[in-house]
Protein backbone atom coordinates (compact mmCIF):
# COMPACT_ATOMS: atom_id res chain seq x y z
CA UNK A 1 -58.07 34.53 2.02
CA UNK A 2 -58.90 34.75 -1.46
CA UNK A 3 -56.92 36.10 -4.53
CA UNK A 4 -58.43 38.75 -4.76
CA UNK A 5 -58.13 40.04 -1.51
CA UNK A 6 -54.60 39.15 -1.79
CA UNK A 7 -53.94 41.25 -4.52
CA UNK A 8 -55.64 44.23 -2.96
CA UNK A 9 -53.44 44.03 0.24
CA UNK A 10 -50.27 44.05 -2.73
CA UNK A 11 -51.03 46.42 -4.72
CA UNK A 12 -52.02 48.44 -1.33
CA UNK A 13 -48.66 47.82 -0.04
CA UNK A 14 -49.68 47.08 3.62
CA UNK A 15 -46.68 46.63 5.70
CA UNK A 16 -43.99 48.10 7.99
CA UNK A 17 -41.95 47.97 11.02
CA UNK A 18 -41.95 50.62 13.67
CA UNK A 19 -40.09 49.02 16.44
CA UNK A 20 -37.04 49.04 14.16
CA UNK A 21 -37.96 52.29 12.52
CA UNK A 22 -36.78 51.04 9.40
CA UNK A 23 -37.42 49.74 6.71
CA UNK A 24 -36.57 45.45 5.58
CA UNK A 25 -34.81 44.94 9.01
CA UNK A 26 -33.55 41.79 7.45
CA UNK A 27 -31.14 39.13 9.30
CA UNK A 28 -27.90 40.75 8.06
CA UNK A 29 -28.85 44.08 10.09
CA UNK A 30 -30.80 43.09 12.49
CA UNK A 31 -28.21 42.97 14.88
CA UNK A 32 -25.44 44.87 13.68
CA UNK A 33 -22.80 46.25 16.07
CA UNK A 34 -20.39 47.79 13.49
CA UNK A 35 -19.03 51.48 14.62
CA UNK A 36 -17.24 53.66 12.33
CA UNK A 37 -13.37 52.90 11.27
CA UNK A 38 -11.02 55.95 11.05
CA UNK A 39 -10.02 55.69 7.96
CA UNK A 40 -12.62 53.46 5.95
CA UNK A 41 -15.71 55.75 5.61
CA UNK A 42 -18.71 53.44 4.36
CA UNK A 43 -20.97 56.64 3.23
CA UNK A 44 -20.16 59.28 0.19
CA UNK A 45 -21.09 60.27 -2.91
CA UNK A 46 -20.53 58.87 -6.37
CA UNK A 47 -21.49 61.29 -9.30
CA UNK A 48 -23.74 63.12 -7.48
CA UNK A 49 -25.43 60.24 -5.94
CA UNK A 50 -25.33 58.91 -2.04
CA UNK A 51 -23.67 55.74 -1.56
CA UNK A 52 -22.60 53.45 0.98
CA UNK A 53 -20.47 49.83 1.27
CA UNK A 54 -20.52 47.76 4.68
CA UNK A 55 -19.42 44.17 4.67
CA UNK A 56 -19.39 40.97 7.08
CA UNK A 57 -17.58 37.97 7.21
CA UNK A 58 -18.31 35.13 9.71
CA UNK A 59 -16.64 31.45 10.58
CA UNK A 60 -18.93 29.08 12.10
CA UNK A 61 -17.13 25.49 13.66
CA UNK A 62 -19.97 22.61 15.07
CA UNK A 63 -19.04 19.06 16.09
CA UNK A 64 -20.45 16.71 18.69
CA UNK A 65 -19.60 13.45 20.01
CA UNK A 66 -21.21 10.14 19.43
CA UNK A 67 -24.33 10.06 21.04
CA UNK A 68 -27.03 7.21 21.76
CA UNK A 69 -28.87 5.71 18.40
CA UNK A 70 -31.27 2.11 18.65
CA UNK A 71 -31.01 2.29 14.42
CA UNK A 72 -30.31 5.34 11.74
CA UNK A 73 -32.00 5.24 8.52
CA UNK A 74 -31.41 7.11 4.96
CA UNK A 75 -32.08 10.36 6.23
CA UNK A 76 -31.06 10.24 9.75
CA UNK A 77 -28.12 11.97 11.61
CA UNK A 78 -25.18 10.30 11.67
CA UNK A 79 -24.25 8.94 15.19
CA UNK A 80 -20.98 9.03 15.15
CA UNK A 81 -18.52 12.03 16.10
CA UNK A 82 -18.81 14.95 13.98
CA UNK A 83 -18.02 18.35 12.29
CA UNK A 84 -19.78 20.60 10.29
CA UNK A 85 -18.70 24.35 9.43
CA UNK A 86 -19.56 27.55 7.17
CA UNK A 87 -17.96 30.28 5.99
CA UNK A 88 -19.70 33.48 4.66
CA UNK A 89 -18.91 36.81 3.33
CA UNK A 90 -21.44 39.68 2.13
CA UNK A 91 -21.33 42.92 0.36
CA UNK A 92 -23.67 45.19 0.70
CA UNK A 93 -24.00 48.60 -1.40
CA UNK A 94 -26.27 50.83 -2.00
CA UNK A 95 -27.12 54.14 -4.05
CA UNK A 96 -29.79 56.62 -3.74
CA UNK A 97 -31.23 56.91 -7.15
CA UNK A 98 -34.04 59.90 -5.56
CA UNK A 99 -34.28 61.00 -2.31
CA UNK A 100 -36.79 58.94 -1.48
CA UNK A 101 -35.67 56.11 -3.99
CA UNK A 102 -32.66 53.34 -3.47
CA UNK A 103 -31.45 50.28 -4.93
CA UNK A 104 -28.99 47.71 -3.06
CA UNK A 105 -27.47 44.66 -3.98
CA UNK A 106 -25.58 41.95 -2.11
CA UNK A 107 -22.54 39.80 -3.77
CA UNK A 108 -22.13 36.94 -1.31
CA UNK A 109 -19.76 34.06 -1.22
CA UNK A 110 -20.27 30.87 1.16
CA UNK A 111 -18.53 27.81 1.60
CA UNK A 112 -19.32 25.07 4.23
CA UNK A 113 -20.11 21.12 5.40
CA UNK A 114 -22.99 20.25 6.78
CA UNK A 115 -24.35 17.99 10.08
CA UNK A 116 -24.46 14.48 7.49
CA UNK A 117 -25.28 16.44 4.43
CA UNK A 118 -28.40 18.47 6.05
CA UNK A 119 -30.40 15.81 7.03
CA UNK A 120 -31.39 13.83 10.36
CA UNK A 121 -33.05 17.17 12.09
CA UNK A 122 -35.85 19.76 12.05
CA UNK A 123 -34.47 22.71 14.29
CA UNK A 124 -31.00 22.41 12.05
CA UNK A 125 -27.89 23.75 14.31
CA UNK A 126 -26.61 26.99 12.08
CA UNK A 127 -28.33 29.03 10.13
CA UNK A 128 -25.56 29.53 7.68
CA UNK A 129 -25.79 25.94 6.39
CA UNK A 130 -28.78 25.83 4.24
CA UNK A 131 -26.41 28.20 1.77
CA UNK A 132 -23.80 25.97 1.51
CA UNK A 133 -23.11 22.98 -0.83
CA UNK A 134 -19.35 22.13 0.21
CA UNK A 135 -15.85 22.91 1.09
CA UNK A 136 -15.38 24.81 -2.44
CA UNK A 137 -16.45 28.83 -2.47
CA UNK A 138 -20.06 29.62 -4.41
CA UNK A 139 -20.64 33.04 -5.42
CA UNK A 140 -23.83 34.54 -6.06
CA UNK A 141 -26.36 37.83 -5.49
CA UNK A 142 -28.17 37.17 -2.06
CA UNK A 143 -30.27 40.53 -2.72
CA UNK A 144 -30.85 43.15 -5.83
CA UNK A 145 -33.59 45.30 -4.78
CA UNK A 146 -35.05 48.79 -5.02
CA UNK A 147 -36.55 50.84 -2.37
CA UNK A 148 -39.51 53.09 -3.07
CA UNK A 149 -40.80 55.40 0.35
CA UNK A 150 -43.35 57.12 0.37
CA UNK A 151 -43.79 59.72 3.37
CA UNK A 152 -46.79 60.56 5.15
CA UNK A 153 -47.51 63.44 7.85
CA UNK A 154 -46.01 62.30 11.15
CA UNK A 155 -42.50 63.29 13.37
CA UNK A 156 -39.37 62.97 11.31
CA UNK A 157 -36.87 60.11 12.41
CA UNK A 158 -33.46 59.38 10.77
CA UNK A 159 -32.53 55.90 9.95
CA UNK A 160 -28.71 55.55 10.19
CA UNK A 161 -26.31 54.68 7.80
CA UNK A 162 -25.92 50.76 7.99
CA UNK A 163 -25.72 47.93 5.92
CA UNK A 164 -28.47 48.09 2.96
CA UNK A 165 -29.64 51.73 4.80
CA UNK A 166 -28.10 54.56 3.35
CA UNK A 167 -28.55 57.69 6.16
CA UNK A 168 -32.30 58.71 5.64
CA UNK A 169 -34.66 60.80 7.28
CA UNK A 170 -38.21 59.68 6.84
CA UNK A 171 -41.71 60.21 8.41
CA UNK A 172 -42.99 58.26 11.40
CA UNK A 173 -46.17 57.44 8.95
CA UNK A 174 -44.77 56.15 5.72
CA UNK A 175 -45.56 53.62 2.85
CA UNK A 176 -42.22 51.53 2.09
CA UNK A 177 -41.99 49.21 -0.86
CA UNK A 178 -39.66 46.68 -1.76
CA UNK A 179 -39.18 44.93 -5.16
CA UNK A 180 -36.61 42.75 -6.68
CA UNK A 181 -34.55 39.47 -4.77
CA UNK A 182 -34.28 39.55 -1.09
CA UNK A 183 -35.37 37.19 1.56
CA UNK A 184 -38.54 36.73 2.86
CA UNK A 185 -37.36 37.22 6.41
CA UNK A 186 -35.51 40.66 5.52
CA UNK A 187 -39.39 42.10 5.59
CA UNK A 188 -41.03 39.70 7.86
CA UNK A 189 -41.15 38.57 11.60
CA UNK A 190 -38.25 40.58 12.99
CA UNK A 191 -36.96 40.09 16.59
CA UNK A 192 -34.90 42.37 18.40
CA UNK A 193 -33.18 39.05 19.99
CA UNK A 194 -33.36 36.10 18.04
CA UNK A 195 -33.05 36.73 13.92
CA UNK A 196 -29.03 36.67 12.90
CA UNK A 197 -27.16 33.32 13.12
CA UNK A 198 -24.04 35.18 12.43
CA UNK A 199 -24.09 37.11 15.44
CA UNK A 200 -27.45 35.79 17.91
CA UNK A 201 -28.81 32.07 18.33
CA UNK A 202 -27.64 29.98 15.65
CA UNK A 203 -30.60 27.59 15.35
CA UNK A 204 -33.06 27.50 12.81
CA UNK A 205 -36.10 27.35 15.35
CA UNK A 206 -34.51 31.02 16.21
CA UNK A 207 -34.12 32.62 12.87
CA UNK A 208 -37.98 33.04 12.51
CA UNK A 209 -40.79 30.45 13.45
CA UNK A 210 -39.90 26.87 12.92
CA UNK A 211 -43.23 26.57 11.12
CA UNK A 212 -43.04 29.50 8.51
CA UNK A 213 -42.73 27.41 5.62
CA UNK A 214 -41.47 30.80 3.88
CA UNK A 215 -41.04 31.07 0.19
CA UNK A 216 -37.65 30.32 -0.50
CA UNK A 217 -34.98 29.04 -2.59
CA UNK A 218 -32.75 26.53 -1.43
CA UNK A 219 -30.31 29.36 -0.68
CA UNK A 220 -33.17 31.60 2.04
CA UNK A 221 -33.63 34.21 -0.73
CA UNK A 222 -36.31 35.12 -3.66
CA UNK A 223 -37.86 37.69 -5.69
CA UNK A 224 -41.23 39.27 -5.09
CA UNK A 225 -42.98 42.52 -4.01
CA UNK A 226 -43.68 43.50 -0.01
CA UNK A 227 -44.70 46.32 1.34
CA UNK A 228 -44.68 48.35 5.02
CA UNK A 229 -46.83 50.69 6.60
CA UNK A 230 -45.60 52.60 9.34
CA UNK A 231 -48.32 54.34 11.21
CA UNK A 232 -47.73 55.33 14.95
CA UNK A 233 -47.15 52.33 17.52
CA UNK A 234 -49.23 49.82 13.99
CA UNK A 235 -46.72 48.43 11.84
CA UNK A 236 -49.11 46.16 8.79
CA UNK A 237 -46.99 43.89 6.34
CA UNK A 238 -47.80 42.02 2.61
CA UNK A 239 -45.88 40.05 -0.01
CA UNK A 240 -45.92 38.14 -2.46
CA UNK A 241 -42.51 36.01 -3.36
CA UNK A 242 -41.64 33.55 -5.79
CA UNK A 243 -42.00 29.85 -5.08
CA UNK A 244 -39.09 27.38 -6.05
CA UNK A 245 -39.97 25.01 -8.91
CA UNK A 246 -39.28 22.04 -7.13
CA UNK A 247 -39.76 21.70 -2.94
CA UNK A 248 -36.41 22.93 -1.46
CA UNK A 249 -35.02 23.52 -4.72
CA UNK A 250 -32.44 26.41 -5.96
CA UNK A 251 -34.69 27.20 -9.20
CA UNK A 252 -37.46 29.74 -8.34
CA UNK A 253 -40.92 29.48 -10.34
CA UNK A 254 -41.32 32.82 -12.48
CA UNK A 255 -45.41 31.74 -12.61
CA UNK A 256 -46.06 34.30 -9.88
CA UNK A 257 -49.79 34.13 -10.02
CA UNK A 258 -50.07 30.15 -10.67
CA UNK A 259 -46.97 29.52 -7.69
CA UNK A 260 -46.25 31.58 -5.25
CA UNK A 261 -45.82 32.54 -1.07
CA UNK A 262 -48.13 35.19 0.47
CA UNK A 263 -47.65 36.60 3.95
CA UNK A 264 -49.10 39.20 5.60
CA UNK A 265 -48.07 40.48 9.03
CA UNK A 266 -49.52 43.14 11.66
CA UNK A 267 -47.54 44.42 14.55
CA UNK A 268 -48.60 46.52 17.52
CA UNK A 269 -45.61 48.35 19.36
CA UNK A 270 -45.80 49.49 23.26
CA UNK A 271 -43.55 50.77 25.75
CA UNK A 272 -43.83 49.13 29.70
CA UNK A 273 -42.51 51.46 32.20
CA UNK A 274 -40.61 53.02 29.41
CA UNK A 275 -39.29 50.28 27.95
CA UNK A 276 -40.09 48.85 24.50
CA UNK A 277 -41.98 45.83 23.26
CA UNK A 278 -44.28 44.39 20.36
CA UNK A 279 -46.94 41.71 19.79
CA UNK A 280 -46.78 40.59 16.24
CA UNK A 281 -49.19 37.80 14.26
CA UNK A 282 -47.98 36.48 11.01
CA UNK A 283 -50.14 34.60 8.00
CA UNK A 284 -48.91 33.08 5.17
CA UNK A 285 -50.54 30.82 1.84
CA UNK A 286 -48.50 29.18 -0.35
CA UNK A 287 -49.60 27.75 -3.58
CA UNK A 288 -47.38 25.40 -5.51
CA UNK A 289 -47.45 21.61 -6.98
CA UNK A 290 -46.64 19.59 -3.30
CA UNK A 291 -47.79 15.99 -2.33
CA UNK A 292 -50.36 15.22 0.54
CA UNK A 293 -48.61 13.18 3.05
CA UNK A 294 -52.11 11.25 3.28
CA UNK A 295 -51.38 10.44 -0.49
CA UNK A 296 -47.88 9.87 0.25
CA UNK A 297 -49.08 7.48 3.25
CA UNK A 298 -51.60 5.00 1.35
CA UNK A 299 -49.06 5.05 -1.34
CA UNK A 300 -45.90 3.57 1.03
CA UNK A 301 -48.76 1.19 2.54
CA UNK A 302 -49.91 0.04 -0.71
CA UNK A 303 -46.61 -0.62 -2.57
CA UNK A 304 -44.95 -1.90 0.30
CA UNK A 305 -42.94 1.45 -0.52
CA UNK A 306 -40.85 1.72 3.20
CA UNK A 307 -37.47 3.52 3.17
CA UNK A 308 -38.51 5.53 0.11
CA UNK A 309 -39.28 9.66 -0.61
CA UNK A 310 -42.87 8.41 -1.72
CA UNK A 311 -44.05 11.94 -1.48
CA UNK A 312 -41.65 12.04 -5.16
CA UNK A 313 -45.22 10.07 -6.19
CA UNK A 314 -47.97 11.93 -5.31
CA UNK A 315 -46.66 15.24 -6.21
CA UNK A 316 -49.00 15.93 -8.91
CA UNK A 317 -51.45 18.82 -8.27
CA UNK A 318 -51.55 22.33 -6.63
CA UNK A 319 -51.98 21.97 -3.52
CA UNK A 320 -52.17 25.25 -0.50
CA UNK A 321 -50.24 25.27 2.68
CA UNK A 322 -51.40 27.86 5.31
CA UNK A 323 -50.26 28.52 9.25
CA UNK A 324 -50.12 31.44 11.30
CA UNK A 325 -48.04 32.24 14.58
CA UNK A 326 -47.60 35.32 17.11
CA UNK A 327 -44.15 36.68 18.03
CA UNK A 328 -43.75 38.86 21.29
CA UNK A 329 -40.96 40.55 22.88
CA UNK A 330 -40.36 43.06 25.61
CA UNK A 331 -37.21 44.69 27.36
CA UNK A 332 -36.96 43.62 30.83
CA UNK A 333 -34.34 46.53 31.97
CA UNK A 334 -32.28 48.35 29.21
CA UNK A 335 -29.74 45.46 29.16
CA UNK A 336 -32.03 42.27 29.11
CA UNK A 337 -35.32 41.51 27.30
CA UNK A 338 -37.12 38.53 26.48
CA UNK A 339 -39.14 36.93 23.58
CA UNK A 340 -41.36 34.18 22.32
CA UNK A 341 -42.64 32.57 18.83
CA UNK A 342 -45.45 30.79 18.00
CA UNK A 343 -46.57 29.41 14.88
CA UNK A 344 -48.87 26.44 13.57
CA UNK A 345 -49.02 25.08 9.62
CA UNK A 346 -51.65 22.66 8.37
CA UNK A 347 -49.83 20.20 8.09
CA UNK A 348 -51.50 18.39 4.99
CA UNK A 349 -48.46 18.93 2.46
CA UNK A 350 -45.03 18.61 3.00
CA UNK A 351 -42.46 21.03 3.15
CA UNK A 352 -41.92 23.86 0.41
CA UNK A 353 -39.02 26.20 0.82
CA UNK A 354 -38.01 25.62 4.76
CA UNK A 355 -37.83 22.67 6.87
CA UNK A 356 -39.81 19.61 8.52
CA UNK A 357 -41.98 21.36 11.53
CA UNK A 358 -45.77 22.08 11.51
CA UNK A 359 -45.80 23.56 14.48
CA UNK A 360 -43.19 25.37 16.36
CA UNK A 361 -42.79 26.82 19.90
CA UNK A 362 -39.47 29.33 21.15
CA UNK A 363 -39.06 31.22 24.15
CA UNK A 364 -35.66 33.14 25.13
CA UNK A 365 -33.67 36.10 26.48
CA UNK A 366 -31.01 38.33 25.23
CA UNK A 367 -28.83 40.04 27.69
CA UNK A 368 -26.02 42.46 27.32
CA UNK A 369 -22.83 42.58 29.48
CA UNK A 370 -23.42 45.63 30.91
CA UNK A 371 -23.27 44.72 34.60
CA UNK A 372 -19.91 42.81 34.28
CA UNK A 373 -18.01 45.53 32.75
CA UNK A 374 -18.80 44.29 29.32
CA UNK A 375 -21.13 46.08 27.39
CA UNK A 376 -20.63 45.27 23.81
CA UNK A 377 -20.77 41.28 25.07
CA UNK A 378 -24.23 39.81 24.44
CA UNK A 379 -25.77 36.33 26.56
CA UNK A 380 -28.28 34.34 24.80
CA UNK A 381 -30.78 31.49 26.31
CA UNK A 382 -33.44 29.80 24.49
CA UNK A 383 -35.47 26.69 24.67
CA UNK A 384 -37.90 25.18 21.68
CA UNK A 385 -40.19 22.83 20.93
CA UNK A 386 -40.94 21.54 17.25
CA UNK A 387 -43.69 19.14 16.75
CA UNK A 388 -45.12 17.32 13.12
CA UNK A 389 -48.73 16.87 11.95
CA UNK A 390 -50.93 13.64 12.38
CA UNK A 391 -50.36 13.26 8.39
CA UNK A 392 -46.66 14.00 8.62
CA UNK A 393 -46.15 11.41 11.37
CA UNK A 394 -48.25 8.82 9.87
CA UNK A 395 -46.00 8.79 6.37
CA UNK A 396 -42.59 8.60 8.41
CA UNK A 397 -44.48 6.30 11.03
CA UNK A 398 -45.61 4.11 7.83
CA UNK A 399 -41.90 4.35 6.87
CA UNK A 400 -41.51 7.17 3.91
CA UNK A 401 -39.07 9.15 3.68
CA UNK A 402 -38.90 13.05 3.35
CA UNK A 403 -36.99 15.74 2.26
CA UNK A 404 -34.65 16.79 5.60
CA UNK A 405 -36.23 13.49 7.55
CA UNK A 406 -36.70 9.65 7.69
CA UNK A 407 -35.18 7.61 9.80
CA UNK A 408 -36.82 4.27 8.33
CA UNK A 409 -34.29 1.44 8.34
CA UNK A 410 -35.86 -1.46 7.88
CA UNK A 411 -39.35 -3.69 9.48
CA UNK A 412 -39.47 -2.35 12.94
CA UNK A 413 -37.85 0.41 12.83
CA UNK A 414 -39.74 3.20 11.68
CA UNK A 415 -39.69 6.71 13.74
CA UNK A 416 -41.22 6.85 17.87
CA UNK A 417 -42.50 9.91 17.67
CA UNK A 418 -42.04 12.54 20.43
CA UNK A 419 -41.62 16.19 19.76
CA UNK A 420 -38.42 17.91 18.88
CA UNK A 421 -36.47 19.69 21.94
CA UNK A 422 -33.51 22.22 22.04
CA UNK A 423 -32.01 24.45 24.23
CA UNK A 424 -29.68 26.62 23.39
CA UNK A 425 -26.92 29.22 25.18
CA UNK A 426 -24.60 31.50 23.68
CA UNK A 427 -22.01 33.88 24.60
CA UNK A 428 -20.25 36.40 22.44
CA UNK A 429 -17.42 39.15 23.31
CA UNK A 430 -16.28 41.35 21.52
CA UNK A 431 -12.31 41.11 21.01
CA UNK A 432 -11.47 44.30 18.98
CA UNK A 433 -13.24 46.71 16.99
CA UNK A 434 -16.31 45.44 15.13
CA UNK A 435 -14.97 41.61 15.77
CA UNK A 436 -16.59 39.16 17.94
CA UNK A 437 -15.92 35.86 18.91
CA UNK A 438 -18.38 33.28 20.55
CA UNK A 439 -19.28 30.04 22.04
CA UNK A 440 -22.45 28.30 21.29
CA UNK A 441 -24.00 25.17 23.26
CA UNK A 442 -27.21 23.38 22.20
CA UNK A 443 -28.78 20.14 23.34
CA UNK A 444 -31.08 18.29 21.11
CA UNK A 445 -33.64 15.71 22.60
CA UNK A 446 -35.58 13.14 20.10
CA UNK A 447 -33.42 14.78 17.00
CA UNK A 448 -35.87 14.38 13.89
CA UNK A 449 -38.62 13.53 15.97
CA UNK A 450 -37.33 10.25 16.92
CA UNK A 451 -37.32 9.06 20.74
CA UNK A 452 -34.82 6.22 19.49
CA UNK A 453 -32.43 8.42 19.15
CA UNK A 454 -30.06 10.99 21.18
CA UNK A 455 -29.73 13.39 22.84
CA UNK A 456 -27.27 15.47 20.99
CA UNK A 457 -24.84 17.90 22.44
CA UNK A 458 -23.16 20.36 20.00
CA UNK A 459 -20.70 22.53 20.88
CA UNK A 460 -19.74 25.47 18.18
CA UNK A 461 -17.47 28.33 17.63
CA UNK A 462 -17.77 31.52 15.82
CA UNK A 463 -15.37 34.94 14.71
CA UNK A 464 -17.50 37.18 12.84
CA UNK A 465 -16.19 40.97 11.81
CA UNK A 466 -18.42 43.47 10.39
CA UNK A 467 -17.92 47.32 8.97
């Protein structure tokens, strides 16, 4: 897809979400159970304007035992017994500036440990950890954005108040824009079932496609332009966000038309017997300075460079990184549906905002506990498959070393491949008012890639409280 045509989609503003009916259905409201508190009202007005304050705060506990390991290298999970945890807690306000016109911004504050410092795995265990840098408490804005809609003929809905949604009523056919910092995913791929590691699936693979290298910084968030069309059952999505200076780094790239991610997404909604569904296909380019791993390859082979990041070498032009995947989902009966990603990169470069997969595969269901008396209780089961590039494998085969990956530890030793496996179960109840607790299980097979080593069985534990 050429520049060009890239800018045309942007400064059409091509995108939007009708199975949600709203608009940047990101990960913190995805799945949102809050319910009004007598006495706390989270919608009013402030000098004439509509406003609204929600909040969440969530505890996330991992460990696992020792499990099976032939050799560990620099960047490899640590075999022995242990624990990892996060801690997170988000603001969200927002003010209506016109009626069709609002601005939001999220304070949040994380603190948290890490699986050996957030290495040794592709399909990482909690999707809280990538914001946290240890035990001490980092504040900082996750999102400052505005809203600009822009409604078209069609049948009027109205979006509920909710965090970053002030109450609305819009048209079924609208243009919705969204500028400032936010994350990617707050726009892009949605799922019903498997988006929010503070209340669904907690693994990485089931946040969005394993694959979606999406522009990021080393937090999940960054600043660009996107933009949603709602019309009827189509829902057509493009952005453009910043890139991070460095691969994986905190520092974004301001360069937006040297560096930068593209994505554009189109979504068809349906109803089966009454019940709702959507088939979605997702496209991204991003353009930044990243090394080849062929580069990176003859590099380790020709200065007998094993057990090193070699890609820190070769990283000297602009290089583009492309995939594309298809997301479906589809309610089974009103209290169970089920859903599946699939996504494939290139493969040629390594890694720019996200983690070590070039191609990703995730199936699952979501069930409520309706049927056992338990409504507000929620079931999760999900099983995924992550797999690397022949020019990936062949630098950590060769014995380089990347970002998240590497398991090189000395002649001998470098990484069996076999594809990445997890399952994963969870169960959540709710225990008062707007407060759940839950118990997470997942089962790792060949962690990093590496048949040498595991499985690994990790047991977690989450409270999480919303309003």
């Amino acid at each position: 897809m050429t520049r060009k045509l890239l800018l045309i989609l942007l400064l059409s503003f091509v995108t939007a979400s009708v199975y949600a009916q709203r608009a940047g259905s990101g990960a913190d409201q995805v799945a949102s159970f809050a319910e009004a508190i007598e006495g706390l009202p989270t919608e009013g007005e402030v000098l004439g304007l509509p406003v609204n304050v929600h909040g969440q705060t969530t505890y996330i506990n991992q460990r696992y035992n020792n499990f099976t390991s032939s050799y560990s290298g620099q960047n490899s999970l640590s075999d022995l017994n242990s624990m990892s945890y996060t801690w997170s807690g988000t603001l969200f306000f927002g003010a209506r500036l016109a009626p069709n016109t609002d601005i939001y911004f999220n304070p949040e504050v994380v603190s948290g440990v890490p699986f050996s410092g957030l290495v040794g795995l592709a399909g990482f265990t909690n999707g809280e950890a990538t914001k946290a840098t240890g035990a001490q408490a980092k504040f900082y804005s996750a999102r400052a954005f505005l809203r600009q809609t822009f409604n078209q003929e069609g049948d009027k809905i109205v979006l509920e108040n909710e965090a970053n949604q002030i109450t609305q009523t819009v048209s079924s056919n609208r243009v919705v824009v969204t500028a400032g910092q936010f994350s990617t995913l707050d726009i892009f791929d949605d799922s019903r079932y498997a988006k929010d590691p503070r209340v669904q699936f907690m693994n990485w693979g089931n946040m969005t496609y394993l694959a979606y290298d999406y522009a990021a910084d080393a937090r999940g968030y960054s600043t660009g332009l996107a933009g949603e069309w709602y019309l009827g059952n189509w829902v057509m999505r493009a952005g453009r966000m910043l890139a991070p200076k460095t691969p994986n780094g905190r520092d974004l790239n301001w360069q937006i038309f040297n560096t930068y991610g593209d994505q554009v997404e189109v979504e068809r909604q349906h109803q089966i017997a009454d019940l709702p569904g959507k088939v979605s296909v997702l496209a991204y380019r991003n353009k930044m300075i990243l090394a080849r791993f062929s580069d990176a390859t003859n590099y380790v082979i020709a200065n007998n460079a094993q057990g090193t990041q070699a890609i820190n070498n070769v990283r000297t032009n602009y290089q583009y990184k492309t995939g594309i995947g298809i997301n479906g989902e589809q309610a089974l009966t009103k209290d169970l549906g089920i859903y599946g990603r699939a996504f494939t990169s290139d493969g040629h470069t390594e890694t720019m905002s996200f983690t070590e997969a070039d191609n990703s595969l995730s199936v699952g269901m979501g069930l409520n506990g309706e049927s056992w008396s338990r409504p507000k209780d929620t079931v999760g089961i999900s099983m995924m498959q992550n797999g690397l590039s022949s020019y990936r494998k062949n630098y950590l085969q060769s014995g380089g070393v990347s970002y998240f990956i590497g398991d090189y530890a000395g002649p001998g030793q470098t990484i069996s491949y076999r594809p990445e496996r997890i399952g994963e179960v969870y169960y959540n109840a709710t225990v008062i008012k707007n407060v759940l607790a839950g118990l997470n299980f997942q089962h790792i097979n060949n962690p990093a890639y590496n048949a040498a080593r595991g499985p690994v069985n990790i047991l977690s534990f989450r409270i999480h409280a919303e309003f």
